[in-house]
C-alpha atoms as a PDB file:
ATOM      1  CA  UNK A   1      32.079  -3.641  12.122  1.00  0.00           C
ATOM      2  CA  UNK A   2      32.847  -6.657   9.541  1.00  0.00           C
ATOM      3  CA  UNK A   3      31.346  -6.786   6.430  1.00  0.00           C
ATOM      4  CA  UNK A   4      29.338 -10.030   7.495  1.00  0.00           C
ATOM      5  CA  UNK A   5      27.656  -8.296  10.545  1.00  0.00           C
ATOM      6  CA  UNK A   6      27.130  -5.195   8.769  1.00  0.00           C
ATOM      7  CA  UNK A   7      24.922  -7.427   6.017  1.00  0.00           C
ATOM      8  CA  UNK A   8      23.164  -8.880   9.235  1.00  0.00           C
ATOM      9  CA  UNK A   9      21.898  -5.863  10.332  1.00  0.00           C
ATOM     10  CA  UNK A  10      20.256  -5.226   6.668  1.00  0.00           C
ATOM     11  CA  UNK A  11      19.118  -8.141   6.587  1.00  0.00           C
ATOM     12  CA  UNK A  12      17.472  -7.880   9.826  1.00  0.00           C
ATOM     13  CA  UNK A  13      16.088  -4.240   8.339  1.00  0.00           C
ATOM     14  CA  UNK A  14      14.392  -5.910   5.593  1.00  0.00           C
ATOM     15  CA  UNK A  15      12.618  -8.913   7.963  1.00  0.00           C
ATOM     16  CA  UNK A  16      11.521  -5.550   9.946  1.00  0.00           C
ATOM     17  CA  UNK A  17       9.936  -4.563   6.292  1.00  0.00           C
ATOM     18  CA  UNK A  18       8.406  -7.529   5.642  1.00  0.00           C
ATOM     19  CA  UNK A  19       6.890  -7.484   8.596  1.00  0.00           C
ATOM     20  CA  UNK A  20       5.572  -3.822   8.527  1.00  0.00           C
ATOM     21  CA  UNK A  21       4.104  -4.869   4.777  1.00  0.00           C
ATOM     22  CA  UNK A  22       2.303  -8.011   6.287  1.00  0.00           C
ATOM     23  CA  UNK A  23       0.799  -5.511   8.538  1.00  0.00           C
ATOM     24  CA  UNK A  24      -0.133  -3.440   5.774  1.00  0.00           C
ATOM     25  CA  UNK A  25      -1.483  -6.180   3.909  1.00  0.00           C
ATOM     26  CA  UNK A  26      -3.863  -7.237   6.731  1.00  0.00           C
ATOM     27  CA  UNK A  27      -5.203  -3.794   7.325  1.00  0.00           C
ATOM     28  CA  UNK A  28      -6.233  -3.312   3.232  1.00  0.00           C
ATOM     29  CA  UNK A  29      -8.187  -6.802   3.362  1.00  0.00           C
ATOM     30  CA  UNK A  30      -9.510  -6.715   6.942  1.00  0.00           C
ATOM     31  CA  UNK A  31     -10.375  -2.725   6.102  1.00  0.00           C
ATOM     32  CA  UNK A  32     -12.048  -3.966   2.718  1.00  0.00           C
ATOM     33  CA  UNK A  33     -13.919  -7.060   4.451  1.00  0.00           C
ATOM     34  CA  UNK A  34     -15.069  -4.812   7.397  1.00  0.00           C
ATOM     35  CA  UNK A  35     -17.115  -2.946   4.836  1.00  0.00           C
ATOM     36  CA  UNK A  36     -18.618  -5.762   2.913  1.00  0.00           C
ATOM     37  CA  UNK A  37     -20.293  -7.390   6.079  1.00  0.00           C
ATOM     38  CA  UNK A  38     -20.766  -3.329   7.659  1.00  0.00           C
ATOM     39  CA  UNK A  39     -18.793  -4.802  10.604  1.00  0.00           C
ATOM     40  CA  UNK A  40     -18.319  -1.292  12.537  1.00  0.00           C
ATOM     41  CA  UNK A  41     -16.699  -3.074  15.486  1.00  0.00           C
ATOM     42  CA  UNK A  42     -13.796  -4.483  13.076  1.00  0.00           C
ATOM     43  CA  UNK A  43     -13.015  -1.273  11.443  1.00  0.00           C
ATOM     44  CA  UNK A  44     -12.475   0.715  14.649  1.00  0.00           C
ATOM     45  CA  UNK A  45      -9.823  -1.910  15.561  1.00  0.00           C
ATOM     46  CA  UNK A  46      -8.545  -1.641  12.058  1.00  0.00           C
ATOM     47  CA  UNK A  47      -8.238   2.345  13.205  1.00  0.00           C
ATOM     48  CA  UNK A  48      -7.043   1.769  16.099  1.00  0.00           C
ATOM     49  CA  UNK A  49      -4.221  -0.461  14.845  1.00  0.00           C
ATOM     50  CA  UNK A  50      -2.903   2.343  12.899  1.00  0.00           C
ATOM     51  CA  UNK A  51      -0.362   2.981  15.067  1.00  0.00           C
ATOM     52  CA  UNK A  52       1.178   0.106  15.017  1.00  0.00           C
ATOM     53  CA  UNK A  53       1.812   0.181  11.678  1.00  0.00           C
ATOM     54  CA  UNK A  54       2.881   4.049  12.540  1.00  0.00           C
ATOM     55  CA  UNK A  55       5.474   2.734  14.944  1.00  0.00           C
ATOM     56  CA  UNK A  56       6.913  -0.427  12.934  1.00  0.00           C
ATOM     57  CA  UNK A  57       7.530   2.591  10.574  1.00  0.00           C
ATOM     58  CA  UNK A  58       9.460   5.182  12.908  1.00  0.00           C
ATOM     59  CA  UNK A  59      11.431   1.743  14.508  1.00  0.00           C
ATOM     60  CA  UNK A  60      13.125   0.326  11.432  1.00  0.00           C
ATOM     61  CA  UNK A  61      13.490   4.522  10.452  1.00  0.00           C
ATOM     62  CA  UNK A  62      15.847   4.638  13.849  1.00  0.00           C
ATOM     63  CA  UNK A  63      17.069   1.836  13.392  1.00  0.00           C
ATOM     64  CA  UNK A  64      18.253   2.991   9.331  1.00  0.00           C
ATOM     65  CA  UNK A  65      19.799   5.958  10.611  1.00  0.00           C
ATOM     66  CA  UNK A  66      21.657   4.105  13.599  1.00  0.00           C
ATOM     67  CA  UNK A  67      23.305   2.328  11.103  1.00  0.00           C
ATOM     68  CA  UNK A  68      24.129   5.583   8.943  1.00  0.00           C
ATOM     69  CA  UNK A  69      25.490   7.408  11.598  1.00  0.00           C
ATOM     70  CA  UNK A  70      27.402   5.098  13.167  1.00  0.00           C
ATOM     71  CA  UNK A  71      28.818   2.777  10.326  1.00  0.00           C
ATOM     72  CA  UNK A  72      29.323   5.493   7.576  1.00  0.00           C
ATOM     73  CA  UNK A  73      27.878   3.258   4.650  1.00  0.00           C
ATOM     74  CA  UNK A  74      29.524   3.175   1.312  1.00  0.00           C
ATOM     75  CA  UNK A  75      27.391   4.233  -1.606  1.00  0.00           C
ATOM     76  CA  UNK A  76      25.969   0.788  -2.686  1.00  0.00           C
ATOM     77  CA  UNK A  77      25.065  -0.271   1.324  1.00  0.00           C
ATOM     78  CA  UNK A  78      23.892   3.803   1.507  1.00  0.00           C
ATOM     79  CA  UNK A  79      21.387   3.441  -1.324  1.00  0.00           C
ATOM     80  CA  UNK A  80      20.319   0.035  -0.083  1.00  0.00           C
ATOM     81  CA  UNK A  81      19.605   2.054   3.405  1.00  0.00           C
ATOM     82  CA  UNK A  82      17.646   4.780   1.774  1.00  0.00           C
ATOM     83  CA  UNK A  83      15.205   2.734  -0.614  1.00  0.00           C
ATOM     84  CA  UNK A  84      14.014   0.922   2.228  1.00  0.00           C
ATOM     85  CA  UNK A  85      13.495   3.750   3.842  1.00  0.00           C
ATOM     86  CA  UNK A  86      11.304   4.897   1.107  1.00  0.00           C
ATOM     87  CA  UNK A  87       9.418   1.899   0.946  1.00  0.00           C
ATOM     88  CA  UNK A  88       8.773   2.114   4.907  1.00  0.00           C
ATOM     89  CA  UNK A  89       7.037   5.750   3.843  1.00  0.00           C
ATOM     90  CA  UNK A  90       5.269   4.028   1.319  1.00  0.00           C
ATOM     91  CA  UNK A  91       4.189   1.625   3.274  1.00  0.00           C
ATOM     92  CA  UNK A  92       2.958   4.118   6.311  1.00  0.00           C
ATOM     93  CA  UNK A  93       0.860   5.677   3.658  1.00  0.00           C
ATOM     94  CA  UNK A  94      -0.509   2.581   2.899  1.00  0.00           C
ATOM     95  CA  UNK A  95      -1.579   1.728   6.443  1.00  0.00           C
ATOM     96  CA  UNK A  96      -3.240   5.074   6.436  1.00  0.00           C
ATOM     97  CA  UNK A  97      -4.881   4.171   3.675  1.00  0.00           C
ATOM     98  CA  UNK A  98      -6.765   1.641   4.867  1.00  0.00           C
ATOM     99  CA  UNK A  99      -7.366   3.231   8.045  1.00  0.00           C
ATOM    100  CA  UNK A 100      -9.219   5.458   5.558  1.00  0.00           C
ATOM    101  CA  UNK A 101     -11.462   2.808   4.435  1.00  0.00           C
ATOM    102  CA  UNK A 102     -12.054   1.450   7.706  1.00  0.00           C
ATOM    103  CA  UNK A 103     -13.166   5.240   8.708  1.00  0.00           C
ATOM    104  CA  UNK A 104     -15.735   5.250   5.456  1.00  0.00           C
ATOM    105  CA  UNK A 105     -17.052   2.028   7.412  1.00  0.00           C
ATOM    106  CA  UNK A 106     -17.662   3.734  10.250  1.00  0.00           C
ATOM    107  CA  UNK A 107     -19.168   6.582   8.499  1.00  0.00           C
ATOM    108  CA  UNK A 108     -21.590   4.752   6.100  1.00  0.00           C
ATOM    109  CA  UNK A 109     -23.088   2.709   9.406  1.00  0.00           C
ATOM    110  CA  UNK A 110     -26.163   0.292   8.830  1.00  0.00           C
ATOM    111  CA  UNK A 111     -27.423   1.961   5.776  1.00  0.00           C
ATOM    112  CA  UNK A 112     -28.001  -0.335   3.103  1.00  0.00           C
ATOM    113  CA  UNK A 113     -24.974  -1.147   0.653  1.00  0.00           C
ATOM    114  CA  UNK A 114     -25.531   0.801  -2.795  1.00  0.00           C
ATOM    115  CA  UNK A 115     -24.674  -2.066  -4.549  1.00  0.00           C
ATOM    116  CA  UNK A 116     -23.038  -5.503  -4.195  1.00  0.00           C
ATOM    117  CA  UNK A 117     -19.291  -5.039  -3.400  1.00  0.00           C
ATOM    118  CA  UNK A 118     -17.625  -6.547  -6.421  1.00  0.00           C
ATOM    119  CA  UNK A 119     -15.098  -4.691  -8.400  1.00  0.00           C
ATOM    120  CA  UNK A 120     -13.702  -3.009  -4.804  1.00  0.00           C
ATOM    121  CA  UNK A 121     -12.791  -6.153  -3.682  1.00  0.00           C
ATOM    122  CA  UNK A 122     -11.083  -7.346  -6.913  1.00  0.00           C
ATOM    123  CA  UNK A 123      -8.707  -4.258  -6.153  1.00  0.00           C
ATOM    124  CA  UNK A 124      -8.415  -4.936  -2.622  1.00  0.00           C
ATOM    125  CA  UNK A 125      -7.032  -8.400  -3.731  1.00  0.00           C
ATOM    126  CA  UNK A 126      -4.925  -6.981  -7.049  1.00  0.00           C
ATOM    127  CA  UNK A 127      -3.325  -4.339  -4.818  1.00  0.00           C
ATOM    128  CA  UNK A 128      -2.454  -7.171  -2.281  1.00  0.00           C
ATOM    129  CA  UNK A 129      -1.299  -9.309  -4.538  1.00  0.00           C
ATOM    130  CA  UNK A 130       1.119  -6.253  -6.382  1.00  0.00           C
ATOM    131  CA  UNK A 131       2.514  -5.307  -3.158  1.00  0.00           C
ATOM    132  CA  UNK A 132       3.512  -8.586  -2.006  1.00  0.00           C
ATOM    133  CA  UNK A 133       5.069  -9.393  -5.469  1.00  0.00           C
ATOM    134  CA  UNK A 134       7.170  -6.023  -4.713  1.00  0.00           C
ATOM    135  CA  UNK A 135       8.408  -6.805  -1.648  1.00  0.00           C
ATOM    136  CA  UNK A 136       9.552 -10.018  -2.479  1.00  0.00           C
ATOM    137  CA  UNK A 137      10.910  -8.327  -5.668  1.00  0.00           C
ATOM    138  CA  UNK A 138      12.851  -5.557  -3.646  1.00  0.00           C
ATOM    139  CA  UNK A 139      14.548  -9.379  -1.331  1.00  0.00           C
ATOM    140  CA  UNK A 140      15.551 -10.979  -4.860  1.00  0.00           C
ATOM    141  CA  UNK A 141      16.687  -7.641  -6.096  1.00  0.00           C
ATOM    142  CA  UNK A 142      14.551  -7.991  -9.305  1.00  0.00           C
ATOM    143  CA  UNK A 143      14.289  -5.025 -11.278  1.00  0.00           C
ATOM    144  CA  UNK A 144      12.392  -7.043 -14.111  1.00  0.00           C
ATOM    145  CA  UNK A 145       9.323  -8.308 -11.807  1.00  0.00           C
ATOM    146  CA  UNK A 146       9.128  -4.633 -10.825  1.00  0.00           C
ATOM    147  CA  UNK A 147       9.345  -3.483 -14.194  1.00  0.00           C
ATOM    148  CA  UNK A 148       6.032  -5.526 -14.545  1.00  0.00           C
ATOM    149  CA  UNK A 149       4.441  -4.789 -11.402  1.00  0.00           C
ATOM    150  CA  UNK A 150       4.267  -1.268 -12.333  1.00  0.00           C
ATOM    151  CA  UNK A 151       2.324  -2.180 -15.642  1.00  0.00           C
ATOM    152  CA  UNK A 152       0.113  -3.801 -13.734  1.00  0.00           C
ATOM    153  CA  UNK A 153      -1.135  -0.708 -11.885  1.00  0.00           C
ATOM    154  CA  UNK A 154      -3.274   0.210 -15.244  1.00  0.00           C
ATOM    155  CA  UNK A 155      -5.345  -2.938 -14.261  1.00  0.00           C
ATOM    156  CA  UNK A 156      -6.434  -0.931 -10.749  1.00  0.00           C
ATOM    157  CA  UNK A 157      -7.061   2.071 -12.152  1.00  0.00           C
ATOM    158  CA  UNK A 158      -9.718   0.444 -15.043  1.00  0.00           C
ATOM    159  CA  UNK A 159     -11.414  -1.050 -12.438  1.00  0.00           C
ATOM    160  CA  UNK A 160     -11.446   2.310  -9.975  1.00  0.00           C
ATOM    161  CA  UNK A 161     -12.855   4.050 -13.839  1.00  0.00           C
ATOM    162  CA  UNK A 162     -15.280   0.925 -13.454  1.00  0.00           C
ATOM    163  CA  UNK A 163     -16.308   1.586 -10.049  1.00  0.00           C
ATOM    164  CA  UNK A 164     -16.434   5.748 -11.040  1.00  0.00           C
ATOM    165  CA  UNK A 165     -19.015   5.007 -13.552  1.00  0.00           C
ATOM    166  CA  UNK A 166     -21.352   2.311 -11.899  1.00  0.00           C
ATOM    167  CA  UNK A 167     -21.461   4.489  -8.785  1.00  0.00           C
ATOM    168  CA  UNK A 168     -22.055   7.610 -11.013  1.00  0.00           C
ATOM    169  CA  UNK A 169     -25.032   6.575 -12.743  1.00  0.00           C
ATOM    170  CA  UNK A 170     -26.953   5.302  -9.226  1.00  0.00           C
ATOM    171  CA  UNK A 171     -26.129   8.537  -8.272  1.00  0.00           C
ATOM    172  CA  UNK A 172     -28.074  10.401 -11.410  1.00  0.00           C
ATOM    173  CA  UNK A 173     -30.330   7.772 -11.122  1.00  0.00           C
ATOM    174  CA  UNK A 174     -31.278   8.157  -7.389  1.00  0.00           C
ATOM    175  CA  UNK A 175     -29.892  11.509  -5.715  1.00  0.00           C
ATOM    176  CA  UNK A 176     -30.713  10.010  -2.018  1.00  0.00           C
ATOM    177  CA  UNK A 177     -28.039   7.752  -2.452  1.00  0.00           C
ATOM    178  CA  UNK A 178     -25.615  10.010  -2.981  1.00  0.00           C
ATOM    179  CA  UNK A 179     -23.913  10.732   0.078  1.00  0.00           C
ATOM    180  CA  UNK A 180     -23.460   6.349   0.201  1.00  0.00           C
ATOM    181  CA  UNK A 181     -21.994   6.402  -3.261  1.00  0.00           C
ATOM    182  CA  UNK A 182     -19.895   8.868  -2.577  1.00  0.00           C
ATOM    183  CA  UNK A 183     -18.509   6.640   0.383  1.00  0.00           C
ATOM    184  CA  UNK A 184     -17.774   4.047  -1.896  1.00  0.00           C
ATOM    185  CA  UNK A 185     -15.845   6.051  -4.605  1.00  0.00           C
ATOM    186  CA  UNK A 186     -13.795   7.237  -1.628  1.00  0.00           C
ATOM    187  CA  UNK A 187     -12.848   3.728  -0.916  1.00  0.00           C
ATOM    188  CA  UNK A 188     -12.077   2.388  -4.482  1.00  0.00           C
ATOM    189  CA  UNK A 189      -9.564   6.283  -4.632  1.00  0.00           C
ATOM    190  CA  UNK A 190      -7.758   5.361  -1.141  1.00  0.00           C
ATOM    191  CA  UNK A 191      -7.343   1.532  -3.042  1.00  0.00           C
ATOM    192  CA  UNK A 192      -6.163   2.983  -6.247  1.00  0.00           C
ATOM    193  CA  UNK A 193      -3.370   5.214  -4.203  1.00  0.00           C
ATOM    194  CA  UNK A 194      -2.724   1.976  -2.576  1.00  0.00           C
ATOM    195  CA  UNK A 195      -1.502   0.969  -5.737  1.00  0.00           C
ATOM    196  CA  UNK A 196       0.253   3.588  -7.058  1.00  0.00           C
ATOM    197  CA  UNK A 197       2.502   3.941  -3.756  1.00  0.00           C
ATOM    198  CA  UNK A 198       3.077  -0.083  -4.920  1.00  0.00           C
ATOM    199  CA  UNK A 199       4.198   1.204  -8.288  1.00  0.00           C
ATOM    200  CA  UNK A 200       6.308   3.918  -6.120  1.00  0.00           C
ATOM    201  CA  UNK A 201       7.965   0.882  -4.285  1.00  0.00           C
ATOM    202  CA  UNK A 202       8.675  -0.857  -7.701  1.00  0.00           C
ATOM    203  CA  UNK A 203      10.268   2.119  -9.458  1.00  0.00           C
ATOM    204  CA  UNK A 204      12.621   2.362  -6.134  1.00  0.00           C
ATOM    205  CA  UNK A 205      13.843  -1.114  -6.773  1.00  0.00           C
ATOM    206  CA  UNK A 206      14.722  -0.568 -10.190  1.00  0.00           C
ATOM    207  CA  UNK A 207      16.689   2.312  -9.059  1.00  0.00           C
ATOM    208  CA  UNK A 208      18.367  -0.191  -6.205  1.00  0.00           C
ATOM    209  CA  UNK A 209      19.350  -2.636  -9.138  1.00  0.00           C
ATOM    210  CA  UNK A 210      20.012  -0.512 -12.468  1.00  0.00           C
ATOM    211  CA  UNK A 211      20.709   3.102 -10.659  1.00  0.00           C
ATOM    212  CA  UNK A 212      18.769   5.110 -12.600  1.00  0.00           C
ATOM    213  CA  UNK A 213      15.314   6.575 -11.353  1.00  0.00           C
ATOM    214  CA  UNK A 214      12.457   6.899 -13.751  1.00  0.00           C
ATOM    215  CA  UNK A 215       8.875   6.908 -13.985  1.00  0.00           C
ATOM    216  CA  UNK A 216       8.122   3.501 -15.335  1.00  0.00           C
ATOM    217  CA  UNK A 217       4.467   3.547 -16.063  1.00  0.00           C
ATOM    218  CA  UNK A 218       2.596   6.078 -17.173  1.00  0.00           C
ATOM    219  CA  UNK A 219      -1.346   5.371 -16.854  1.00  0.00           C
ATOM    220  CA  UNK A 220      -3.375   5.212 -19.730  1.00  0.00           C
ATOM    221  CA  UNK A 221      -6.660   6.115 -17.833  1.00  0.00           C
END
């Protein structure tokens, strides 16, 4: 195989990536919208649609170790392999994520909303917004944009301590609405893994670009 085809086929793997995280993307704000309007109907498709993002995952995996097996990669085209094949996991864990939330719809039914959804969907739309930078980051091979992705995590996990401590006090304040509050915390957790699985994709690209793996943020909450 030529060099030129062999770059087609990655470059076909990472349209295959893009793809899976556009997926992913729709499931964390259709899984987030679902429970603002308590639209159960949405949020079992969101569920259901799980396994598409499942099987996007375990095609471009195939298709990653086609090409290792039967091309014999050199180290720089190896590592390129392998990080996306990180970020696929990543990205799987993602999609489960917001199956998660969609499942919390389900689960909290008609009952009245605790409070007005706010800060939840501000990191619905931060997380988004992170992982899309990343991807496009891991394309340009920019190890500085992920450098500053990953600082940006801190900004999901103040407003998950936000969330925390609002939902806490109805809680003290009114033990019947407990069981809903605990709902919601369970949300604004499966949104702030969301984001650190971004901050997981980040530190892979500076690996991809510089070659040396590190933990590049360590939260201050």
């Amino acid at each position: 195989m030529t060099r030129e085809i062999f770059q087609s086929h990655i470059k076909e793997l990472e349209q295959d990536m893009i793809s899976m995280s556009e997926m992913v993307i729709k499931a964390i704000n259709h899984s987030v919208e679902a429970l603002k309007t308590q639209n159960i109907e949405e949020a079992k498709k969101i569920v259901a649609n799980g396994a598409l993002i499942n099987k996007k995952r375990w095609d471009i995996e195939e298709k990653c170790i086609a090409l290792i097996a039967t091309q014999q990669p050199v180290a720089s085209d190896l590592r390129d392999i392998i990080i996306i094949l990180n970020i696929i996991t990543d990205l799987e864990r993602m999609g489960d994520h917001a199956g998660g939330i969609a499942k919390i719809t389900i689960k909290y039914g008609n009952e009245p909303l605790v409070k007005p959804l706010i800060d939840i969907p501000r990191m619905a739309e931060k997380t988004t917004d992170m992982l899309k930078r990343s991807i496009d980051a891991f394309i340009k091979r920019n190890a500085n944009v992920a450098r500053a992705i990953c600082n940006e995590d801190d900004e999901i996990d103040a407003l998950y301590n936000q969330v925390y401590r609002e939902l806490l006090t109805f809680m003290l304040e009114d033990p019947r609405v407990i069981t809903r509050a605990t709902y919601l915390l369970w949300v604004a957790h499966n949104l702030e893994r969301i984001a650190d699985r971004v901050t997981n994709i980040c530190e892979r690209i500076v690996f991809l670009v510089t070659g040396t793996m590190k933990e590049i943020n360590v939260s201050k909450y």
